[in-house]
N, C-alpha and C. Protein backbone atom coordinates (compact mmCIF):
# COMPACT_ATOMS: atom_id res chain seq x y z
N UNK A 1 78.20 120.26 112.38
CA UNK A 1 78.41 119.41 113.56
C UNK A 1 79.44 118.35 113.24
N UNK A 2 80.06 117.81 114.10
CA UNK A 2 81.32 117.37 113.97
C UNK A 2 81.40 116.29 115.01
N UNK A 3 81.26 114.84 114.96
CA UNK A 3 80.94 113.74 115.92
C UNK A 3 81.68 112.90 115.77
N UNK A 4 82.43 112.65 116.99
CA UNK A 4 83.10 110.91 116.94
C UNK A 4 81.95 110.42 118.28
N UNK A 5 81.87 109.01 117.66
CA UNK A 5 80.56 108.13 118.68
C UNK A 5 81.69 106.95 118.87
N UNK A 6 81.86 106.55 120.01
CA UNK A 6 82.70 105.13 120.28
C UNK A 6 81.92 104.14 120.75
N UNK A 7 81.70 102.89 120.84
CA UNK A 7 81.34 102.11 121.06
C UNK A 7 82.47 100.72 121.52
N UNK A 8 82.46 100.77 123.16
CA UNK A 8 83.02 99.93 124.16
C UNK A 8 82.61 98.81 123.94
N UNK A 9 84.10 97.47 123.35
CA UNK A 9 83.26 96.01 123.87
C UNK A 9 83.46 95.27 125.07
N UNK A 10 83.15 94.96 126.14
CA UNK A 10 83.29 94.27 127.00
C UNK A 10 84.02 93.43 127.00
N UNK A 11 84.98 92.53 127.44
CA UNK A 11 85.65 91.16 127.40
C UNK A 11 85.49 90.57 128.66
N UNK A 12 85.00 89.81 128.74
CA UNK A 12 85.01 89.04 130.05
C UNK A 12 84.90 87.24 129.79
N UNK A 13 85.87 86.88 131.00
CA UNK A 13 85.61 85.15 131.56
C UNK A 13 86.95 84.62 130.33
N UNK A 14 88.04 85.90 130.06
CA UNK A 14 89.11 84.90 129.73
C UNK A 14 90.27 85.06 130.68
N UNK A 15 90.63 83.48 130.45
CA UNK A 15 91.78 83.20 132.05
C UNK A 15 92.88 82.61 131.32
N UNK A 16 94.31 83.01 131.84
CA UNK A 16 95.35 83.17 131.01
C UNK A 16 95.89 82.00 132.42
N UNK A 17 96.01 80.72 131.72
CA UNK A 17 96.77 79.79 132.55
C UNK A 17 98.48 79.40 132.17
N UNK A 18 98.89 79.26 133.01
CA UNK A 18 100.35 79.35 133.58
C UNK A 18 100.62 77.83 133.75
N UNK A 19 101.31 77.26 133.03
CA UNK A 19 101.45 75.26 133.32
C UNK A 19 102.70 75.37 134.46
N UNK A 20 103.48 76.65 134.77
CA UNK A 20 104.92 76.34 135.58
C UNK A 20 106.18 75.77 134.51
N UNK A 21 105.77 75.19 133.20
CA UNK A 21 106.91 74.73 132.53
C UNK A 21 107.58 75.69 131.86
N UNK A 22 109.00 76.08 132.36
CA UNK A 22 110.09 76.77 131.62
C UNK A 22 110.34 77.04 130.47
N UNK A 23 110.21 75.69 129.67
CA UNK A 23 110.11 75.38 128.24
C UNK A 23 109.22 76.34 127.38
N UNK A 24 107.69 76.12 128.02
CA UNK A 24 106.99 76.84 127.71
C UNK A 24 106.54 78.15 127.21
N UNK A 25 107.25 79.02 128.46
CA UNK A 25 107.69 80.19 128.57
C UNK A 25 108.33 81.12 127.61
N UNK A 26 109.50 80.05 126.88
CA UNK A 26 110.21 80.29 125.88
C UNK A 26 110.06 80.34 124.33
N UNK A 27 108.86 79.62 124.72
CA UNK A 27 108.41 79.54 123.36
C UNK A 27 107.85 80.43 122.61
N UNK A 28 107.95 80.64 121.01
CA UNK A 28 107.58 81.83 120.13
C UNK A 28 107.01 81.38 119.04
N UNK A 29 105.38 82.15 118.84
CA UNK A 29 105.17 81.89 117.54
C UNK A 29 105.55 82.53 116.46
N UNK A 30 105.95 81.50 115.42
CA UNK A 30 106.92 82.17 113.97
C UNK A 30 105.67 82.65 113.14
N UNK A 31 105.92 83.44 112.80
CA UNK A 31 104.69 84.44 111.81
C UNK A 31 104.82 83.49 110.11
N UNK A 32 103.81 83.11 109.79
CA UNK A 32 103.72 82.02 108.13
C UNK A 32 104.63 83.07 107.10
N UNK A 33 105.42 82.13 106.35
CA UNK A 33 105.98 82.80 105.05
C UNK A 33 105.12 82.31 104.34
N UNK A 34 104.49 83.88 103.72
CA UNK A 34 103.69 84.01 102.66
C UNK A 34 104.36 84.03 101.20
N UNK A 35 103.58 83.67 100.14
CA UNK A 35 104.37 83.99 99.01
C UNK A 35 102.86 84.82 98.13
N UNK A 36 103.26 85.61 97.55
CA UNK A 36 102.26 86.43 96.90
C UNK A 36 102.23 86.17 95.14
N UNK A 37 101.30 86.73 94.84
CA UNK A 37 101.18 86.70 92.85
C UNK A 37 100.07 87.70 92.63
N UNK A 38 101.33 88.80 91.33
CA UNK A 38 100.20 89.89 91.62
C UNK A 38 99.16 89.72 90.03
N UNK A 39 98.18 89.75 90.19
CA UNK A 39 97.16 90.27 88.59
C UNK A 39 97.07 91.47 88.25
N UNK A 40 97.00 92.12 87.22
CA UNK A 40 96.54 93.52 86.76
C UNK A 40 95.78 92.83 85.71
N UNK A 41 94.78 93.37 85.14
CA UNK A 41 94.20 93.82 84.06
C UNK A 41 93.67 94.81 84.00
N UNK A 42 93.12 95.72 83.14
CA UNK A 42 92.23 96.66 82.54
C UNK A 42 91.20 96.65 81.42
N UNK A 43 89.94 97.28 81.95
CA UNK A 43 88.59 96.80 81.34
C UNK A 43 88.48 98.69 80.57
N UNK A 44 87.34 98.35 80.00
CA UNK A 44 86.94 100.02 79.26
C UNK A 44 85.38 100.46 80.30
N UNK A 45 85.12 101.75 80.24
CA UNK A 45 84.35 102.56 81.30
C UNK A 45 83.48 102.50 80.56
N UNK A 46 81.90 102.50 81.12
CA UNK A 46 80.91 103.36 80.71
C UNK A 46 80.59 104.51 81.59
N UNK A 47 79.50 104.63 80.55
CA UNK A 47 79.30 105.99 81.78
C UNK A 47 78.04 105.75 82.90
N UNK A 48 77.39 104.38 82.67
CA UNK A 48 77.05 104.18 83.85
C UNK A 48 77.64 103.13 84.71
N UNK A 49 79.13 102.86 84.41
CA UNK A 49 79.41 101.89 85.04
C UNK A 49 79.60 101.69 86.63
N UNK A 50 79.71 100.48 87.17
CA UNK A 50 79.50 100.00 88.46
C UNK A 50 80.37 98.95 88.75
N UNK A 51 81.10 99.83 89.90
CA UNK A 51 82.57 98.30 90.11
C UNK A 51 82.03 98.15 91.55
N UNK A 52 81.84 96.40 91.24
CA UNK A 52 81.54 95.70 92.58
C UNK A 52 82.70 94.73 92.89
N UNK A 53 83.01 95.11 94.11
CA UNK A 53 83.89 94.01 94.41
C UNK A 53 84.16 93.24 95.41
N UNK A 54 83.92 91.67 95.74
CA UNK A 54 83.45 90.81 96.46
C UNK A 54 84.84 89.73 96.95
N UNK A 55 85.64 90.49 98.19
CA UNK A 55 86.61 89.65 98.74
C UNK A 55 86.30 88.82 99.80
N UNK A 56 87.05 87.43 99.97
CA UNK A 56 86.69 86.97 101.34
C UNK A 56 87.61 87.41 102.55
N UNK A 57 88.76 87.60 102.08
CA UNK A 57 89.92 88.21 103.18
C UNK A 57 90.80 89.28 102.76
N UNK A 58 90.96 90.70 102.63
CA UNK A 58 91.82 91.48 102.45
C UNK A 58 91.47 92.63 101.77
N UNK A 59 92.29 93.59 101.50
CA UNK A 59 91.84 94.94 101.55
C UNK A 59 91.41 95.34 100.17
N UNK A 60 90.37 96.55 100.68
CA UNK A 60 90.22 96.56 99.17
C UNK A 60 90.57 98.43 98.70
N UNK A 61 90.87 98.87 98.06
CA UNK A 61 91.48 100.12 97.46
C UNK A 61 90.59 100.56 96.71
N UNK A 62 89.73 101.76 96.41
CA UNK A 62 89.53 102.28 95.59
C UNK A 62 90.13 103.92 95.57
N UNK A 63 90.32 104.28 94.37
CA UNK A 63 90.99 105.22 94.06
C UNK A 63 90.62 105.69 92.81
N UNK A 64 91.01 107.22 92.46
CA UNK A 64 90.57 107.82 91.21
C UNK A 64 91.10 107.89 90.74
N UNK A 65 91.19 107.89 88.57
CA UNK A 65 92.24 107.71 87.90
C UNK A 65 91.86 108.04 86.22
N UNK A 66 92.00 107.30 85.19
CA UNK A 66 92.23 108.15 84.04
C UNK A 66 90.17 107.80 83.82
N UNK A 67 89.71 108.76 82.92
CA UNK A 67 88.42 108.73 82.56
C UNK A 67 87.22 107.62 81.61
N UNK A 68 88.38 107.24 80.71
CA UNK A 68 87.79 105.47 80.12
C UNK A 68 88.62 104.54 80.49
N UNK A 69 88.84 104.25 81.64
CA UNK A 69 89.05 102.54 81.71
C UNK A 69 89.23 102.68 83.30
N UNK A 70 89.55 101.00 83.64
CA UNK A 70 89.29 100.94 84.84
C UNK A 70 90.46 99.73 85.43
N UNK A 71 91.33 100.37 85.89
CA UNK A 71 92.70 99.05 86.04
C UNK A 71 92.22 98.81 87.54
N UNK A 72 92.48 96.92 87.58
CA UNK A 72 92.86 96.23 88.68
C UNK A 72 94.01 95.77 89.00
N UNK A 73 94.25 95.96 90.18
CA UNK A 73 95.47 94.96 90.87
C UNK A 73 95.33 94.50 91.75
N UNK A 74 95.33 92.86 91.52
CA UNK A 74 94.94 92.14 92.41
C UNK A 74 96.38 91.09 93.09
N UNK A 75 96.07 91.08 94.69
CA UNK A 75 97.96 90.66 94.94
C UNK A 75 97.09 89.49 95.89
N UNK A 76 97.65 88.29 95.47
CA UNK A 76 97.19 86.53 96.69
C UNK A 76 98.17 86.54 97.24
N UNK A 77 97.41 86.45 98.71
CA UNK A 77 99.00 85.67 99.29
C UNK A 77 98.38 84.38 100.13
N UNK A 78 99.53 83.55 100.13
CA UNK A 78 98.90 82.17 100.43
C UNK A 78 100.51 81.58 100.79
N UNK A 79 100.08 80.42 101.83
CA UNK A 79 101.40 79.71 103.17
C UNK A 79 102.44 78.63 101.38
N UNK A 80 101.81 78.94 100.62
CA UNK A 80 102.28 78.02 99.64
C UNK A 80 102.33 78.62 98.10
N UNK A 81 103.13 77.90 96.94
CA UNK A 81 102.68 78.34 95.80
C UNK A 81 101.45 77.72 95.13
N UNK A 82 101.42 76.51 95.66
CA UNK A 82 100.12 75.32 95.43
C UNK A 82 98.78 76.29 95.86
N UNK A 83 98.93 77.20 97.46
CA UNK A 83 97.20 77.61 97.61
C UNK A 83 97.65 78.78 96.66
N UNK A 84 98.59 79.29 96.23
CA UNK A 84 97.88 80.55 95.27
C UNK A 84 96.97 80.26 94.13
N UNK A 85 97.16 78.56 93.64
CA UNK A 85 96.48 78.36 92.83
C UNK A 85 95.33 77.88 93.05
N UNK A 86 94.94 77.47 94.39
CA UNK A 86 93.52 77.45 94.85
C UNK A 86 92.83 79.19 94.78
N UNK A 87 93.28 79.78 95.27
CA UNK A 87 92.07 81.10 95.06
C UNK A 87 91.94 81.10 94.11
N UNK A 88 90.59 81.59 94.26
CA UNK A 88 89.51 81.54 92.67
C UNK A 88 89.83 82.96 92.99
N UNK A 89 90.19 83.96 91.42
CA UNK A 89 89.58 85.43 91.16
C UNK A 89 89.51 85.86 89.61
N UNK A 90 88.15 85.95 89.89
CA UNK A 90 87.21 86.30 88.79
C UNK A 90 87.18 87.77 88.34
N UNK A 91 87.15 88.25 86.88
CA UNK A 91 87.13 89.49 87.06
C UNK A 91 86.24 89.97 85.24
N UNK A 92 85.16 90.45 85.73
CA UNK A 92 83.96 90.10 84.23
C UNK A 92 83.44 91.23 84.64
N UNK A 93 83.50 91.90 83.07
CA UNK A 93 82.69 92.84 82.54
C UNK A 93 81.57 92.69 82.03
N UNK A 94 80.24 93.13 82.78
CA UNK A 94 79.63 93.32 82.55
C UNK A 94 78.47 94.72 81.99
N UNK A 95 77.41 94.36 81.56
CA UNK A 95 76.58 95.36 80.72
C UNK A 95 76.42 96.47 82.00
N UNK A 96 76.44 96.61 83.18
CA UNK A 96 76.20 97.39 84.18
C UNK A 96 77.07 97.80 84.97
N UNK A 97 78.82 97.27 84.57
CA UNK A 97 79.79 97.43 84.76
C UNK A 97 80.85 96.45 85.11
N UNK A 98 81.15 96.49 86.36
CA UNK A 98 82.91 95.18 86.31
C UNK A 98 82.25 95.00 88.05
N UNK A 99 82.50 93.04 87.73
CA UNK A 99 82.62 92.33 88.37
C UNK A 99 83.97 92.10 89.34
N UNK A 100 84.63 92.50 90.65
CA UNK A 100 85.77 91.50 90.57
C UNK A 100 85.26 90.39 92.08
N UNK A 101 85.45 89.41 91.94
CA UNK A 101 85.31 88.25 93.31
C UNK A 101 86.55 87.63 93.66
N UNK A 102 86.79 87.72 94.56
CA UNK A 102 87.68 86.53 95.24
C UNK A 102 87.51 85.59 96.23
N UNK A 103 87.94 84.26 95.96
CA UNK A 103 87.22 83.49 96.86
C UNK A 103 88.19 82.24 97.07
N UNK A 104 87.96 81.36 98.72
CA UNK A 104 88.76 80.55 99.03
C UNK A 104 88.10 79.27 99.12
N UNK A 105 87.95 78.92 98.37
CA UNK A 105 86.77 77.50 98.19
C UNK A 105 87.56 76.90 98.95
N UNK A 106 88.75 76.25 98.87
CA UNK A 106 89.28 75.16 100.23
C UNK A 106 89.75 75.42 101.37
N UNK A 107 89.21 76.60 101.78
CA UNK A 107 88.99 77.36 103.21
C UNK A 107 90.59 77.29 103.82
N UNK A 108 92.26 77.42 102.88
CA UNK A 108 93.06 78.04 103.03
C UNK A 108 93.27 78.53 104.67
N UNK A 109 94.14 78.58 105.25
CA UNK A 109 94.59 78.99 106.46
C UNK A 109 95.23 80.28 105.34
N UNK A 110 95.69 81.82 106.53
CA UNK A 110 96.69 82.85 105.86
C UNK A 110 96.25 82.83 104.56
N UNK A 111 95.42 82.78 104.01
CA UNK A 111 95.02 83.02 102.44
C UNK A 111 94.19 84.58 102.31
N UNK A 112 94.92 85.21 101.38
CA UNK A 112 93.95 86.71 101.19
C UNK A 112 94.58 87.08 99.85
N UNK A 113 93.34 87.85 99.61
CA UNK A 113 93.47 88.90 98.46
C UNK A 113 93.21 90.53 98.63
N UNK A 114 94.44 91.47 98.34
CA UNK A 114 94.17 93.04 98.40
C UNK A 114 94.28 93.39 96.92
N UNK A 115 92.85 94.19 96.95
CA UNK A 115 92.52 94.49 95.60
C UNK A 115 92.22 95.78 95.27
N UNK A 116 93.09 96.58 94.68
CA UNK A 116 93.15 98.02 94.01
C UNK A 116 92.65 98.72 93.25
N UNK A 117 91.54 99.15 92.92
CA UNK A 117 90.79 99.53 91.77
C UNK A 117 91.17 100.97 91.58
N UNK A 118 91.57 101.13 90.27
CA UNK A 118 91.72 102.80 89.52
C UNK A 118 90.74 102.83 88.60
N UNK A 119 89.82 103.65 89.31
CA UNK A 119 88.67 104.32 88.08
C UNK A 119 88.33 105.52 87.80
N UNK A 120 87.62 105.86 86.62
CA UNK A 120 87.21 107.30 86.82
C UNK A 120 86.70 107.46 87.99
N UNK A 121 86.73 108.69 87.90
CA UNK A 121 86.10 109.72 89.53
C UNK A 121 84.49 109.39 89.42
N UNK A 122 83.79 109.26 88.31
CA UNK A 122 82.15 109.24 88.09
C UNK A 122 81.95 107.99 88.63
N UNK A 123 82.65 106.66 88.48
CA UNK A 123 82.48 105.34 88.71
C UNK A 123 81.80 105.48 89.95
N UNK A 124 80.58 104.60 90.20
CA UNK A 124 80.09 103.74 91.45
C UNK A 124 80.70 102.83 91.87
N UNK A 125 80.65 102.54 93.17
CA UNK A 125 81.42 101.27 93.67
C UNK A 125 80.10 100.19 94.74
N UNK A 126 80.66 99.46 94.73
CA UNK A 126 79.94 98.31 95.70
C UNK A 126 81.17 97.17 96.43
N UNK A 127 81.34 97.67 97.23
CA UNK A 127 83.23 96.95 97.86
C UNK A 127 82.54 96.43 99.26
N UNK A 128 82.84 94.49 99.57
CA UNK A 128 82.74 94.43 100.34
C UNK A 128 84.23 93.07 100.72
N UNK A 129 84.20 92.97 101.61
CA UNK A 129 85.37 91.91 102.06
C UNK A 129 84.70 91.31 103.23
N UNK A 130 85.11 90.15 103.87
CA UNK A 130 84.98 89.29 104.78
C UNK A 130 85.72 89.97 106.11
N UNK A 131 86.82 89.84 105.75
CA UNK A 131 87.80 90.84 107.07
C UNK A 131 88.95 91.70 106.31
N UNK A 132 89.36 92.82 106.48
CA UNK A 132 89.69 93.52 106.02
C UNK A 132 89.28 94.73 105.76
N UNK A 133 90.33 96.04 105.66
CA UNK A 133 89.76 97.29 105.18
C UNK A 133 89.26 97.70 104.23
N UNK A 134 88.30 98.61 103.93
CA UNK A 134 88.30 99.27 102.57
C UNK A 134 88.42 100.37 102.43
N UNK A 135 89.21 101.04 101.73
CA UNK A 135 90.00 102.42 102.15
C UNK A 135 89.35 102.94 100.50
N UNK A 136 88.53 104.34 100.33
CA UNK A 136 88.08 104.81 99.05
C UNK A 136 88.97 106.22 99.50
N UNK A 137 89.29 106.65 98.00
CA UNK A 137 89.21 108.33 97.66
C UNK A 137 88.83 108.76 96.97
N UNK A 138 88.42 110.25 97.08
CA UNK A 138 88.01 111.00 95.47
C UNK A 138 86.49 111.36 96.08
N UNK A 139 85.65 111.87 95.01
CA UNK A 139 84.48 112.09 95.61
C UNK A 139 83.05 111.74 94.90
N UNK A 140 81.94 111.00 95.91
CA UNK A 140 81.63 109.58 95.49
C UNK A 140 80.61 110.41 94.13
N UNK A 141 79.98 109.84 93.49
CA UNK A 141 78.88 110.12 92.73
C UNK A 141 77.64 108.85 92.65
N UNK A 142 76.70 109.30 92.74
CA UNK A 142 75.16 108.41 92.49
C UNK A 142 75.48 107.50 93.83
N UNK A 143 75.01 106.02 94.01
CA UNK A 143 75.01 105.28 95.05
C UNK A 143 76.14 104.52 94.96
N UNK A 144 76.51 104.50 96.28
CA UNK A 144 78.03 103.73 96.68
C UNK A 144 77.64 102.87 97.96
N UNK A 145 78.53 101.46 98.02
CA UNK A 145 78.22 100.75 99.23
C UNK A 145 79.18 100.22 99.31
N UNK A 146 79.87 99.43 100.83
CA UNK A 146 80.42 99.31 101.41
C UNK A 146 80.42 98.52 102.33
N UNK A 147 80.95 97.58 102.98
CA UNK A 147 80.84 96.52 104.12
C UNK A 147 82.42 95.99 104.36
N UNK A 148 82.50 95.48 105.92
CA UNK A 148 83.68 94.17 106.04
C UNK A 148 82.79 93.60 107.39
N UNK A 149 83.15 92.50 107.75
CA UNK A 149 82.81 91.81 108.94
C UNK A 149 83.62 92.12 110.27
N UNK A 150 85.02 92.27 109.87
CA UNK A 150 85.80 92.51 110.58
C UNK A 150 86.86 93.35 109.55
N UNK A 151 87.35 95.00 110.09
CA UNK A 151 87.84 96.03 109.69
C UNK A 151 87.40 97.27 109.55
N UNK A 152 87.81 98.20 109.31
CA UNK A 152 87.34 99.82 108.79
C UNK A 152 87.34 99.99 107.66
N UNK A 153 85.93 100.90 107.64
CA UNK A 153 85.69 101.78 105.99
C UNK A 153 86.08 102.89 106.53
N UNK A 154 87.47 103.39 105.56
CA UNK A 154 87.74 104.89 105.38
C UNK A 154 87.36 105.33 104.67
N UNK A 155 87.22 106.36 103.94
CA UNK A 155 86.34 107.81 102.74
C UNK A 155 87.61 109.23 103.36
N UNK A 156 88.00 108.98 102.29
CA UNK A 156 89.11 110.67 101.83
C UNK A 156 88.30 111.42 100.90
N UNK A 157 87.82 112.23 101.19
CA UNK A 157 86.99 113.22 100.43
C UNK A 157 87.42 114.95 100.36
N UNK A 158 87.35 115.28 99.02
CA UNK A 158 87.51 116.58 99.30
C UNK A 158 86.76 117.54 100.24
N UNK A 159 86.96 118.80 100.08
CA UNK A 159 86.31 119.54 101.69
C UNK A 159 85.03 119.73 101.45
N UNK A 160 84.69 120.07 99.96
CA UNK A 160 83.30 120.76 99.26
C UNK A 160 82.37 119.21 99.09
N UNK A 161 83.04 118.51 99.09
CA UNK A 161 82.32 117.04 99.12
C UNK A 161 80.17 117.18 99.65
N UNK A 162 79.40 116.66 98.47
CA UNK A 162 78.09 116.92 98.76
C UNK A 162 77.37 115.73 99.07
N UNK A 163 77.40 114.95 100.17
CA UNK A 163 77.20 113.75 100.35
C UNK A 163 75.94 113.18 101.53
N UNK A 164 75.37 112.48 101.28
CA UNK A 164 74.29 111.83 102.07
C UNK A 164 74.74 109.98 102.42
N UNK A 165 74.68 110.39 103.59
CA UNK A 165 75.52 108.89 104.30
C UNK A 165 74.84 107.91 105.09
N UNK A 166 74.95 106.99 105.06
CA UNK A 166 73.99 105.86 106.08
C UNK A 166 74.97 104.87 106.94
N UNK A 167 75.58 104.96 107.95
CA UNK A 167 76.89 104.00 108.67
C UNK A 167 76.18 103.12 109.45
N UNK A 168 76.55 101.91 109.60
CA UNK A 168 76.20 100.97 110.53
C UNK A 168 77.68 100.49 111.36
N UNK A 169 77.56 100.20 112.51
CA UNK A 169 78.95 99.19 112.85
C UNK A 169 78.43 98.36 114.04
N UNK A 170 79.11 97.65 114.54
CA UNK A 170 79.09 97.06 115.97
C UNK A 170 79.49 97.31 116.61
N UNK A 171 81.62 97.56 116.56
CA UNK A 171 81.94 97.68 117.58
C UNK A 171 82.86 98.46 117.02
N UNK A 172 83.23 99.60 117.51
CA UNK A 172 84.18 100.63 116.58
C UNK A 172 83.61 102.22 117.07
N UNK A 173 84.39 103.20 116.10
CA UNK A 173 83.77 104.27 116.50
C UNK A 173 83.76 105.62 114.88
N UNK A 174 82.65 106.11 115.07
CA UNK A 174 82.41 106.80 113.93
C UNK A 174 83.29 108.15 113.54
N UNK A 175 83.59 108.53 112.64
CA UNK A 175 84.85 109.82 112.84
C UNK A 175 84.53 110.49 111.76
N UNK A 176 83.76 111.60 111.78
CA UNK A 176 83.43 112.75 110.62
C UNK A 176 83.83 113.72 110.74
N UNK A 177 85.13 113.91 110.01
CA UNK A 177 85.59 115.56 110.29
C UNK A 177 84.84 116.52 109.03
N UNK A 178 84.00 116.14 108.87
CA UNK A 178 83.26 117.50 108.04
C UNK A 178 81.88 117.89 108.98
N UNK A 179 81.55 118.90 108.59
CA UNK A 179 80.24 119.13 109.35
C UNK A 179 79.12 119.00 108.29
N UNK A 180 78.39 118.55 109.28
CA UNK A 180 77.35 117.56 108.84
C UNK A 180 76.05 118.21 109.62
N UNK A 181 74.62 117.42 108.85
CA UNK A 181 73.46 117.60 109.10
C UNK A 181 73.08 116.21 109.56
N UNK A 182 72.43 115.79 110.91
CA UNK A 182 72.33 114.75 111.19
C UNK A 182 70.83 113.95 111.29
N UNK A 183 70.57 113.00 110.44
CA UNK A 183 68.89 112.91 110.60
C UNK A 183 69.24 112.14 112.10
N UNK A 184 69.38 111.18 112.09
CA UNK A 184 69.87 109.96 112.79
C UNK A 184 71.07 109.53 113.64
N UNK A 185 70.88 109.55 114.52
CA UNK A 185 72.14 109.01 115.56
C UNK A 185 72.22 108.05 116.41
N UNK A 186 73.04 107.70 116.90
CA UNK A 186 73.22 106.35 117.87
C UNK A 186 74.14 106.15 118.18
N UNK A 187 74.20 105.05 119.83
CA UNK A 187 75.96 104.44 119.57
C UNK A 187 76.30 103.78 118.19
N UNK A 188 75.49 103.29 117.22
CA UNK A 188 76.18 102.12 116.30
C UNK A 188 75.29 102.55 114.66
N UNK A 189 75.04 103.39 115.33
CA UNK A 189 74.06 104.03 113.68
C UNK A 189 74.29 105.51 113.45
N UNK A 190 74.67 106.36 112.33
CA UNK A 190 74.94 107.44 112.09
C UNK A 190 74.05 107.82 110.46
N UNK A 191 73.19 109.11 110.15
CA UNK A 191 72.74 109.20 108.98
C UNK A 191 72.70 110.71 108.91
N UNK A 192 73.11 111.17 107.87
CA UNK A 192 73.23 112.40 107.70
C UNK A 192 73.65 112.89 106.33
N UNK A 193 73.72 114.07 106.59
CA UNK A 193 74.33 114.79 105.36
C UNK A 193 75.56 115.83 105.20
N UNK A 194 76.55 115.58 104.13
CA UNK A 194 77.11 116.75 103.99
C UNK A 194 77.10 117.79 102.85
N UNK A 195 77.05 118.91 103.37
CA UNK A 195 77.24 120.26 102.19
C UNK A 195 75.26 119.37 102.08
N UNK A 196 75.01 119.78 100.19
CA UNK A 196 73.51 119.25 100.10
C UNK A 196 72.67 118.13 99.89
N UNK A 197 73.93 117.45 99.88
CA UNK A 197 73.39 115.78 99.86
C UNK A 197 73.64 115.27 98.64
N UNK A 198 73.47 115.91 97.47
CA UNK A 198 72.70 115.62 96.51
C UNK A 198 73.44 114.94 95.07
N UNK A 199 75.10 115.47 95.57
CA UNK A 199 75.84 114.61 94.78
C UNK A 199 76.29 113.37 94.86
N UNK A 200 76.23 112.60 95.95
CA UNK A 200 76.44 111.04 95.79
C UNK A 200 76.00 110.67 97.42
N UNK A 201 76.37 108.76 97.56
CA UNK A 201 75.77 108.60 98.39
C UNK A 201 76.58 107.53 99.44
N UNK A 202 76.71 107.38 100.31
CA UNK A 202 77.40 105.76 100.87
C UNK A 202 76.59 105.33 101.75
N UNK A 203 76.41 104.10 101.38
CA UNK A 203 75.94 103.33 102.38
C UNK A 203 76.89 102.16 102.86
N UNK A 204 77.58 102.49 104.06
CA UNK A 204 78.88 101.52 105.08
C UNK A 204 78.28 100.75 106.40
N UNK A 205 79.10 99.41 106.25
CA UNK A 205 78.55 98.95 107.16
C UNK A 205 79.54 97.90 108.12
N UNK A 206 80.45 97.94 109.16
CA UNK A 206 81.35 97.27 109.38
C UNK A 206 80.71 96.25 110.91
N UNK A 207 81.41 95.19 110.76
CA UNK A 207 80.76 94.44 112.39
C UNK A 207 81.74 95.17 113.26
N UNK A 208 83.28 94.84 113.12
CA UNK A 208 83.79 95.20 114.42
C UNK A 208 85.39 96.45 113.32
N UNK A 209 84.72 97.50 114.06
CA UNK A 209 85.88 98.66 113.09
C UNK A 209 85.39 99.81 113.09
N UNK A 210 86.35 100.82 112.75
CA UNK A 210 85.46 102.23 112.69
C UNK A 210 85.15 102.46 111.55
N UNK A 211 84.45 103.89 111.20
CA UNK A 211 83.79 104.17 109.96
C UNK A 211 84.06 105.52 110.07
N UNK A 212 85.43 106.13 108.63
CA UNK A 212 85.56 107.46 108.92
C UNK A 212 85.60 107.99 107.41
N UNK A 213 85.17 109.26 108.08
CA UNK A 213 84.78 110.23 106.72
C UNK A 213 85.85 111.29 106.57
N UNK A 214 87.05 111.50 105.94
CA UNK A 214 88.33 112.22 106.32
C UNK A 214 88.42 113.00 105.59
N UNK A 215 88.60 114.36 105.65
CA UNK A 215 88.76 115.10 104.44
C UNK A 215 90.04 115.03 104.12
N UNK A 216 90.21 115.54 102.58
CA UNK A 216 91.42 115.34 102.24
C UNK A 216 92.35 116.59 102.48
């Protein structure tokens, strides 16, 4: 079975006022010059390792790559060179795997971080952001999770992909081009399975965005 579910938001009671001034009319907003600074490092793999990663604004990447280690690239952009040095980003290895956080303690206007993770294909993930996408590939193994407040979770998966899924959203629409076994359905809830379930897992959850499962 093969389902896209959409979910319509309403807008109502906004009024677009007109002052009559010419001037007005003419006027254009200039888009902020950003200036960016990129990080890389690289940590070593276990084999039960677990990359969690905790943004407040911007995208996050996961992708598959060499078998012991696990490279980041992390890119700030900020209206100044002064706020690049306000974002805090943290990035700690731990006994259960790698930490990365980013965060805007002086609540920054235009301030974000897009963050790239290359790991083995076995790696777990835990990726969430504030607003922004999170775009994964490859094919998941054991438990995987997922969130933004505002944006889409994509999943590029191969075709044979054996997966058991749990989606939440608000306002967006769900897009599974594999066929699937469905426990659960709804406008804003989707649970199912593909192929036997049994090789990995996602649990996604977006407020306003879609949630798609794409084969590769």
């Amino acid at each position: 079975m093969r389902r896209t579910v959409q979910v319509c938001l309403l807008l109502a009671g906004f009024v677009l006022v007109h002052t009559g001034c010419d001037n007005a009319s003419d006027s254009s907003t200039t888009e902020p010059q950003l200036v960016s600074e990129v990080v890389r490092q690289s940590f070593a793999f276990g084999d039960t390792s677990r990359v969690t990663v905790q943004d407040f604004v911007g995208k996050i990447t996961i992708q598959p790559g060499s078998s012991d280690s696990i490279h980041v690239v992390a890119t700030k952009y900020a209206e100044a060179t002064q706020g690049l040095g306000s974002i805090q980003l943290m990035m700690t290895q731990q006994a259960v795997g790698l930490l990365v956080v980013a965060e805007n303690p002086l609540n920054l206007s235009n301030a974000s971080v897009d963050i790239e993770i290359t790991a083995p294909p076995e790696a777990r993930f835990d990726a969430n952001t504030g607003v922004g996408d999170v775009i994964f590939a490859g094919r998941p193994r054991g438990s995987n999770a997922s969130s933004t407040g505002v944006g889409s979770l994509v999943f590029t998966m191969p075709a044979d992909v054996n997966l058991a899924f749990d989606l939440r959203l608000g306002v967006g629409q769900f897009v599974v081009e594999f066929n699937y076994n469905p426990e659960q359905a709804s406008g804003n809830y989707l649970k199912g399975t593909i192929g036997s379930g049994d090789e990995g897992s996602i649990r996604a959850q977006t407020g306003v965005g879609d949630i798609r499962l794409l084969r590769q």
